[in-house]
C-alpha atoms as a PDB file:
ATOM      1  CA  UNK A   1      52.751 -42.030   2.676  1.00  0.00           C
ATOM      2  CA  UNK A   2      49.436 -40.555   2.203  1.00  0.00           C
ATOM      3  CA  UNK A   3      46.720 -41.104  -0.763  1.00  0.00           C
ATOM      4  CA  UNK A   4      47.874 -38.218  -2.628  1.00  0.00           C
ATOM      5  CA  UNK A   5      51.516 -38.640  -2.441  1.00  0.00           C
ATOM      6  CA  UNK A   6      51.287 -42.502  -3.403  1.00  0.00           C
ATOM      7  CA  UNK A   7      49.036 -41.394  -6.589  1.00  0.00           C
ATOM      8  CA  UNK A   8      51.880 -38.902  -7.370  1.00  0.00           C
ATOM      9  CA  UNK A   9      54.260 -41.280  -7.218  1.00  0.00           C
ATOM     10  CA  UNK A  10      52.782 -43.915  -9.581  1.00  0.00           C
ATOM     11  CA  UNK A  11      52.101 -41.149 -12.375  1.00  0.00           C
ATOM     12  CA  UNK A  12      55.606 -40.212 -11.945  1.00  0.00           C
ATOM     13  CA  UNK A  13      57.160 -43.584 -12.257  1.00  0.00           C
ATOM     14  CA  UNK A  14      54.917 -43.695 -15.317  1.00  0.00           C
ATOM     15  CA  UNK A  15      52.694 -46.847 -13.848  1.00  0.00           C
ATOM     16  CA  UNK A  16      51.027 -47.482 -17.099  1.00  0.00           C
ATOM     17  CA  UNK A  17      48.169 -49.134 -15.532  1.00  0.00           C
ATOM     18  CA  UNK A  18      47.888 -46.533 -12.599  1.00  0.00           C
ATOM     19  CA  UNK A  19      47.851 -43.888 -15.252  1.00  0.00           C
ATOM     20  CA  UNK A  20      45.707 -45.387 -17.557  1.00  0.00           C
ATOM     21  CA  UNK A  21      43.335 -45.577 -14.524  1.00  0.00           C
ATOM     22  CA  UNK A  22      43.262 -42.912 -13.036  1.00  0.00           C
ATOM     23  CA  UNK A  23      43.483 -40.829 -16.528  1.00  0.00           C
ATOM     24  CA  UNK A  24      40.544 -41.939 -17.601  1.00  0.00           C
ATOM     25  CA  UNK A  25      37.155 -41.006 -16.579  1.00  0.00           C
ATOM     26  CA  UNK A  26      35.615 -41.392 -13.052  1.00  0.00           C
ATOM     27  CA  UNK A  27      38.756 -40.996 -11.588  1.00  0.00           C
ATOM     28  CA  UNK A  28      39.212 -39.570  -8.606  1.00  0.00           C
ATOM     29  CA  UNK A  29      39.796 -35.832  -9.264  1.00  0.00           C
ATOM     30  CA  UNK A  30      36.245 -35.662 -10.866  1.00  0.00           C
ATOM     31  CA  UNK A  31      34.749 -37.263  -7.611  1.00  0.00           C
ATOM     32  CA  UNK A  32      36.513 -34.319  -5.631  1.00  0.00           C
ATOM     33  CA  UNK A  33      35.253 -32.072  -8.697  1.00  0.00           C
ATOM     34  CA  UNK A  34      32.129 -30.690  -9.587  1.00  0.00           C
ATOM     35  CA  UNK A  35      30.803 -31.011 -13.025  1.00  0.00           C
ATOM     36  CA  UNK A  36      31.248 -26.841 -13.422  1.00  0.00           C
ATOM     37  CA  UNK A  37      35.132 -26.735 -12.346  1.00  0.00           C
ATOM     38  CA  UNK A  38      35.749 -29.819 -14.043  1.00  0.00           C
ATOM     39  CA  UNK A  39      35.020 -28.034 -17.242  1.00  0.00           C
ATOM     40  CA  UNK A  40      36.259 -25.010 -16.133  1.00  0.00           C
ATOM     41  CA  UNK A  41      39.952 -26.695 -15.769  1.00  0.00           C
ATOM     42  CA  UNK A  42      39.731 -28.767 -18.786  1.00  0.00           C
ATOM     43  CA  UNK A  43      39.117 -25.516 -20.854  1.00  0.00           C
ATOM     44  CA  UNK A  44      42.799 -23.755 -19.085  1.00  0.00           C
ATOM     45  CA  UNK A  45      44.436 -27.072 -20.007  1.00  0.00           C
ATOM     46  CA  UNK A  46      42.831 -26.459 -23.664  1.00  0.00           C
ATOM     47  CA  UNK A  47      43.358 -23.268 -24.155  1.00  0.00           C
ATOM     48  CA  UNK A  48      47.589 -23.814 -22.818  1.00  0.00           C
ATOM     49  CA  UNK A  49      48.179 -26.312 -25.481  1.00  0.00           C
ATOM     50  CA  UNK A  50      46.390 -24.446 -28.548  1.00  0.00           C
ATOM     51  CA  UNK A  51      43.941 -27.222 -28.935  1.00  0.00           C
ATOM     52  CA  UNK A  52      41.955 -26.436 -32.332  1.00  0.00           C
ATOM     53  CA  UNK A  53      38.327 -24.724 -31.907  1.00  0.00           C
ATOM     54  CA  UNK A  54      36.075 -27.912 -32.078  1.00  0.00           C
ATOM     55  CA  UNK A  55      37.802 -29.059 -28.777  1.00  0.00           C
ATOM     56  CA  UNK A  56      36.992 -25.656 -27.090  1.00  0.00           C
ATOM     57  CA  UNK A  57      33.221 -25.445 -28.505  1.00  0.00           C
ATOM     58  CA  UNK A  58      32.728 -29.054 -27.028  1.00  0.00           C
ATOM     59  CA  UNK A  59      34.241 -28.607 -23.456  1.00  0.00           C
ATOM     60  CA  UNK A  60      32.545 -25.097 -23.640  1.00  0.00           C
ATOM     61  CA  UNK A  61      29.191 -26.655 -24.041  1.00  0.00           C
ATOM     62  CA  UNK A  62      29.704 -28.635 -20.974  1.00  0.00           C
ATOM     63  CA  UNK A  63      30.639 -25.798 -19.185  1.00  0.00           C
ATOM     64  CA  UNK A  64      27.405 -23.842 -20.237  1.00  0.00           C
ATOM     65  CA  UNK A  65      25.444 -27.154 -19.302  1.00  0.00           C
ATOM     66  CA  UNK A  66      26.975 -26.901 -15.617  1.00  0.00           C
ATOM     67  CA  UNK A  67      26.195 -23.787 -14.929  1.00  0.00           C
ATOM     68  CA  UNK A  68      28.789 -21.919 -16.332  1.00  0.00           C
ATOM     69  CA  UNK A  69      28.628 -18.128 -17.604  1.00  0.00           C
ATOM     70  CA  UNK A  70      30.243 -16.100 -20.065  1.00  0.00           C
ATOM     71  CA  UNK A  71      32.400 -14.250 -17.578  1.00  0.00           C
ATOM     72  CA  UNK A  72      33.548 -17.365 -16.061  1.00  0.00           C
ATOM     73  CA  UNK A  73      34.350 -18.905 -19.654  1.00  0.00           C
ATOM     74  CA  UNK A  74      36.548 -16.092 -20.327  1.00  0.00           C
ATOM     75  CA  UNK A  75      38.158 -15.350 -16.722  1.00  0.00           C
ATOM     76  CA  UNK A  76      39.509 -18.708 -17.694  1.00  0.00           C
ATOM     77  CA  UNK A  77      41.451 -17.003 -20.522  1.00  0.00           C
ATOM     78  CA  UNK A  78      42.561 -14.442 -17.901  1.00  0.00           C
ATOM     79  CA  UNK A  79      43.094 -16.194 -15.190  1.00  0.00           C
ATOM     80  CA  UNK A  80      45.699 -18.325 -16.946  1.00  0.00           C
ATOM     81  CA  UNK A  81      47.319 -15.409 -19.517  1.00  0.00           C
ATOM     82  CA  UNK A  82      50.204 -14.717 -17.242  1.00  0.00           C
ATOM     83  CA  UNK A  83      51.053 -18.718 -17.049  1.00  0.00           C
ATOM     84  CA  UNK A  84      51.258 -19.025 -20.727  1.00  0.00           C
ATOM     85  CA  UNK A  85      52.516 -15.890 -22.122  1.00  0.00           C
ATOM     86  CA  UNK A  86      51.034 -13.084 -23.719  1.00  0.00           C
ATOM     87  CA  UNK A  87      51.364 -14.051 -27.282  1.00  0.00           C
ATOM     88  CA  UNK A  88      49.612 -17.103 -26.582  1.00  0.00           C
ATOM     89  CA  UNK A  89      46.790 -15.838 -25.016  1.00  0.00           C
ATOM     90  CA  UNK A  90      46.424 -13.166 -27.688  1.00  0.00           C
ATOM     91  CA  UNK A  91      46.377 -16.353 -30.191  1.00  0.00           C
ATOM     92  CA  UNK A  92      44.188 -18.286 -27.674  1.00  0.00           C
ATOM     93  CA  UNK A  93      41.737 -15.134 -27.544  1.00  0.00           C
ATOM     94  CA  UNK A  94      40.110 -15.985 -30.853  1.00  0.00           C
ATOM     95  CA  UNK A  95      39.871 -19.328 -30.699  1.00  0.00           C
ATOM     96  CA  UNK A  96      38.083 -18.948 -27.378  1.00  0.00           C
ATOM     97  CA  UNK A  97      36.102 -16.348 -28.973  1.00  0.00           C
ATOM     98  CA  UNK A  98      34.980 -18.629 -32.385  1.00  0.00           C
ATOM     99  CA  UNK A  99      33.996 -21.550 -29.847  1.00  0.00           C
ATOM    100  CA  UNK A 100      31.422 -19.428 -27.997  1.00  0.00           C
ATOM    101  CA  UNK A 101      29.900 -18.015 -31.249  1.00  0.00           C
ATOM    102  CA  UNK A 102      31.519 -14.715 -31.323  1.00  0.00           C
ATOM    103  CA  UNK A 103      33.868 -13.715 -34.449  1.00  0.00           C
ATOM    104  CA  UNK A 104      36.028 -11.206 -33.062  1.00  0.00           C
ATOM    105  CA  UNK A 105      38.114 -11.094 -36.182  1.00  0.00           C
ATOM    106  CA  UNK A 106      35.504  -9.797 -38.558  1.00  0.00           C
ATOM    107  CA  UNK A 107      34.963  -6.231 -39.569  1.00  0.00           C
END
């Protein structure tokens, strides 16, 4: 069994302390990482779950700190609208939008 497949395993069987450990951060995945994708895939997993603006604007300012641009911020967005539905990128859209400092709602 190789490195991958026995980490799989142990967050599957719900190891807590294998989860708890590699969960948290330093783990391994931000070794294999760099500081720019990390963000980059923290912000999909935000924007999938709805997570409140607050959440966004923080991991967004990490992403701007690595290097990240405007396009990339919002080919996140696109890049994952197909996964999670239309209606919930429309409602992510916004959201996105208020935690880079653009209103997109106003007149």
């Amino acid at each position: 069994m190789n490195s991958v497949e026995h980490l799989l395993r142990r967050i599957a069987l719900d190891d807590e302390r294998s989860v708890r450990s590699l969960l948290s951060e330093g783990n391994v995945a931000e070794r294999e990482l760099d500081a720019k994708l990390q963000a980059l895939v923290r912000l999909a997993a935000l924007l999938s779950t709805g997570a409140v603006t607050v959440s966004l604007r923080r991991n967004i300012e990490q992403a701007y700190a690595a290097g990240a641009t405007e396009e990339e911020i919002l080919g996140v967005l696109l890049a994952i609208g197909a996964s999670i539905g239309q209606a919930r990128a429309v409602a992510a859209a916004p959201q996105l939008a208020l935690a880079m400092g653009y209103d997109v709602e106003s007149d």
